[in-house]
Protein backbone atom coordinates (compact mmCIF):
# COMPACT_ATOMS: atom_id res chain seq x y z
CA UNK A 1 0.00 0.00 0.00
CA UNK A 2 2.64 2.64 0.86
CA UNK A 3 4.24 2.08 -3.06
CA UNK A 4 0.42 3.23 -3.72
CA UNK A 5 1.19 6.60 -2.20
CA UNK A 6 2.69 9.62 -4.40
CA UNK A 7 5.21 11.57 -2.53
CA UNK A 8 4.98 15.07 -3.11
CA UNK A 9 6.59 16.79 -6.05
CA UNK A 10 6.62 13.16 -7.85
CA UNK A 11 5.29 13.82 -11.24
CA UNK A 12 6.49 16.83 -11.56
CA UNK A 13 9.30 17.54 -13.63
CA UNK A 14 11.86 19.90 -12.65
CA UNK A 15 11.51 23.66 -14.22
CA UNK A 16 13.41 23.78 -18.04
CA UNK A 17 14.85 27.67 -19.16
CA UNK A 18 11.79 28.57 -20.71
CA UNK A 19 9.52 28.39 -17.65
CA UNK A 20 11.90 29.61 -16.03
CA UNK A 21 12.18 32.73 -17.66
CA UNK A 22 8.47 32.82 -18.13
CA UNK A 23 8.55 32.96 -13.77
CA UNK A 24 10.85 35.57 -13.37
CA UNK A 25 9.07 37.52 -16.35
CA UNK A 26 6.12 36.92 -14.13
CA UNK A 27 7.94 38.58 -10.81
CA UNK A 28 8.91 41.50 -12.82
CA UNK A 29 5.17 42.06 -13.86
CA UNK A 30 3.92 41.24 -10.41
CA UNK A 31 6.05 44.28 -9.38
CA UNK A 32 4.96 46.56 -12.21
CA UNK A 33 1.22 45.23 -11.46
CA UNK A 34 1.42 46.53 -7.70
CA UNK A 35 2.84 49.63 -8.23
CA UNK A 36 0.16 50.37 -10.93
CA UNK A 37 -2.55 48.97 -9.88
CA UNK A 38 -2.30 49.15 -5.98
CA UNK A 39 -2.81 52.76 -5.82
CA UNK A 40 -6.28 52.36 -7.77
CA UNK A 41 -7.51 50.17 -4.73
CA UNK A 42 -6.32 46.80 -6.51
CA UNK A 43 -4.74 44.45 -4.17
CA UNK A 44 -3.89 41.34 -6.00
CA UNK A 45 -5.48 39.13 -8.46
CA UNK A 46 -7.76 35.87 -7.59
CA UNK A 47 -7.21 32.31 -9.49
CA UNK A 48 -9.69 29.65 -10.07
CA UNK A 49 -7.92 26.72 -7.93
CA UNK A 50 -9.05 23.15 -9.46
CA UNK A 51 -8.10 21.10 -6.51
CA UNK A 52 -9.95 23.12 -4.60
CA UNK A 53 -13.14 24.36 -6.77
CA UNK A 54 -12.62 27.67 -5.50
CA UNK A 55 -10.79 30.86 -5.91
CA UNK A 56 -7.97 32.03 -4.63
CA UNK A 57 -7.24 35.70 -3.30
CA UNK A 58 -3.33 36.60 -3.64
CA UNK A 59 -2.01 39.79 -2.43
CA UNK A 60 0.72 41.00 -4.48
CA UNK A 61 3.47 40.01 -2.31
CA UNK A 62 2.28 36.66 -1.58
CA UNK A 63 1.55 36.27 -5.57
CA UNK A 64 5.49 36.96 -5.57
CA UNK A 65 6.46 35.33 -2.86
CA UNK A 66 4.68 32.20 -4.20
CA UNK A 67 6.18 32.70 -7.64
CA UNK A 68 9.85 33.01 -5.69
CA UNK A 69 9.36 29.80 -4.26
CA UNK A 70 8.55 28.07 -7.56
CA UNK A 71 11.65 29.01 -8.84
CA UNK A 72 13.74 28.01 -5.42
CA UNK A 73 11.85 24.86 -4.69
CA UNK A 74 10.10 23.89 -7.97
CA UNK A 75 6.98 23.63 -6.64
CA UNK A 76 4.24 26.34 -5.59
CA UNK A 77 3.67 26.11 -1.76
CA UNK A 78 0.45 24.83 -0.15
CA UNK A 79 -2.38 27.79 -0.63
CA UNK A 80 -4.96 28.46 1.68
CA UNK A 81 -7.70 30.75 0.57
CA UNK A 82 -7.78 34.59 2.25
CA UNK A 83 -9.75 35.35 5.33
CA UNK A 84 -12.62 37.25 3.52
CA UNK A 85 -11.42 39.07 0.94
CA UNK A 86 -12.87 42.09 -1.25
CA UNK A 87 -13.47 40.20 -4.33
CA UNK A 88 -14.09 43.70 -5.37
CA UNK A 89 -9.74 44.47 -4.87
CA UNK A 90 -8.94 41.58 -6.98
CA UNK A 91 -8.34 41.04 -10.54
CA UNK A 92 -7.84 38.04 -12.88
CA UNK A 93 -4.60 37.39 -13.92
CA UNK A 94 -5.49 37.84 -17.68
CA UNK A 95 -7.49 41.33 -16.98
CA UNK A 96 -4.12 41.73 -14.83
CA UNK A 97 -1.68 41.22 -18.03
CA UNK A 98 -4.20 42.98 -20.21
CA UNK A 99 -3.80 46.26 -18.75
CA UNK A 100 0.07 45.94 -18.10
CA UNK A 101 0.19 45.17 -22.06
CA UNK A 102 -2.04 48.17 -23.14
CA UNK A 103 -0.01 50.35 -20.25
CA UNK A 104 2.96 49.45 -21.66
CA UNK A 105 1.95 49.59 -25.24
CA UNK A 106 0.56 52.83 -24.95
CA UNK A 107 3.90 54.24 -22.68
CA UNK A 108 5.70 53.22 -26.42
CA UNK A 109 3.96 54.96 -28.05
CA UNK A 110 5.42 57.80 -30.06
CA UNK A 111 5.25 60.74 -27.72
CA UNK A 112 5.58 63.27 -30.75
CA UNK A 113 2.53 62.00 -32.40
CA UNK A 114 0.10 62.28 -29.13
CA UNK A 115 1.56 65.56 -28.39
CA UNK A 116 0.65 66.88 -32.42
CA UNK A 117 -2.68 64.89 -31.76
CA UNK A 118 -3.50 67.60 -28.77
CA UNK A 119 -1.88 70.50 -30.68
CA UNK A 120 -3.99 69.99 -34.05
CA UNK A 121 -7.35 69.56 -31.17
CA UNK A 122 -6.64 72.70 -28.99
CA UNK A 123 -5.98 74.63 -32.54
CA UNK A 124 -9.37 73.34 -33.94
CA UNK A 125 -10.86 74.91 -30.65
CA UNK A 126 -9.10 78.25 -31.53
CA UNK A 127 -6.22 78.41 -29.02
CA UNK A 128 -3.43 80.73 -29.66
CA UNK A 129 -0.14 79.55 -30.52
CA UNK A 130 0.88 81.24 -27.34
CA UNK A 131 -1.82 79.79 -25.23
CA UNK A 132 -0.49 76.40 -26.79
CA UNK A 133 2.81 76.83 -25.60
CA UNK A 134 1.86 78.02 -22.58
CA UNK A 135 -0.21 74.77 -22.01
CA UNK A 136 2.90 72.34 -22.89
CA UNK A 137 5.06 74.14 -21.05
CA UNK A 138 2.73 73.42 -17.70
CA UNK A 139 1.64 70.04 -18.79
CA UNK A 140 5.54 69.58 -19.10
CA UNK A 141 5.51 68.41 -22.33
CA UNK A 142 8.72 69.49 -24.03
CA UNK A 143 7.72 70.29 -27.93
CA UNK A 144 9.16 73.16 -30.02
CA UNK A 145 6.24 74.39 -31.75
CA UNK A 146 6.33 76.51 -34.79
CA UNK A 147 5.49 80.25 -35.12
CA UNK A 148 2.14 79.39 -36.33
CA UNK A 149 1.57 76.87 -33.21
CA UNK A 150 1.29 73.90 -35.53
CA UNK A 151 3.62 70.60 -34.66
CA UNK A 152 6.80 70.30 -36.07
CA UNK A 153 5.79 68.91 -39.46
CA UNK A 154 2.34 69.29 -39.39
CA UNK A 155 -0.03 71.88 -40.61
């Protein structure tokens, strides 16, 4: 009977480069994720847990903390659901990754081309060139403008 028992860890195989670098990608958006998201009143995200047909709350540090330990140890450590949680603070992991990839996506974006995006509007709503300027200058958005207040390049 005891050769009937699994000792823990059995089946699974030990972590290869690629998940490997897929968990420490993971730590560095866990990070990014907290400082974003944790001022908005987001404290973690919440998994679906199989084993236990229920879901799981994770603070942000234990989500990392967990994640550290997979890479030390191999194996995630045993989870016990939060003591009433806010389901209301918590976000998926996907919705969690969503809005990191449209932050960051959006952070690349070409700076010149938003800035001449809210040049070309606040000239359509008949603002001086100097009242443009002034505006940039206090949003502390460094642009030379033209004369005319038009974008470099643009019209």
């Amino acid at each position: 009977m005891d050769d009937e028992l699994e000792q823990p860890g059995e089946d699974e195989a030990p972590l290869d480069d690629d998940e490997r670098e897929m968990l420490h990608q993971d730590l560095v958006d866990v990070q990014s994720l907290k400082e974003l998201l944790g001022p908005k009143g987001i404290k973690g995200v919440v998994f679906y847990c199989p084993d236990c047909d229920e879901d799981h709350y994770l603070a942000w540090d234990l989500l990392a903390g967990n994640l550290r330990e997979l890479l030390d140890a191999g194996e995630s450590p045993v989870h016990e659901p939060a003591f009433e949680p806010d389901p209301d603070e918590y976000v998926s992991w996907d919705y969690a990754r969503g809005f990191l990839d449209g932050y960051e996506s959006f952070e690349q974006e070409d700076a010149g081309d938003t800035i001449n995006r809210i040049i070309l509007e606040l000239r359509d709503r008949g603002w001086t060139p100097e009242q443009v300027k002034s505006f940039l200058a206090a949003a502390h958005l460094d642009l030379r403008i033209g004369e005319e207040g038009s974008a470099p390049g643009g019209s």
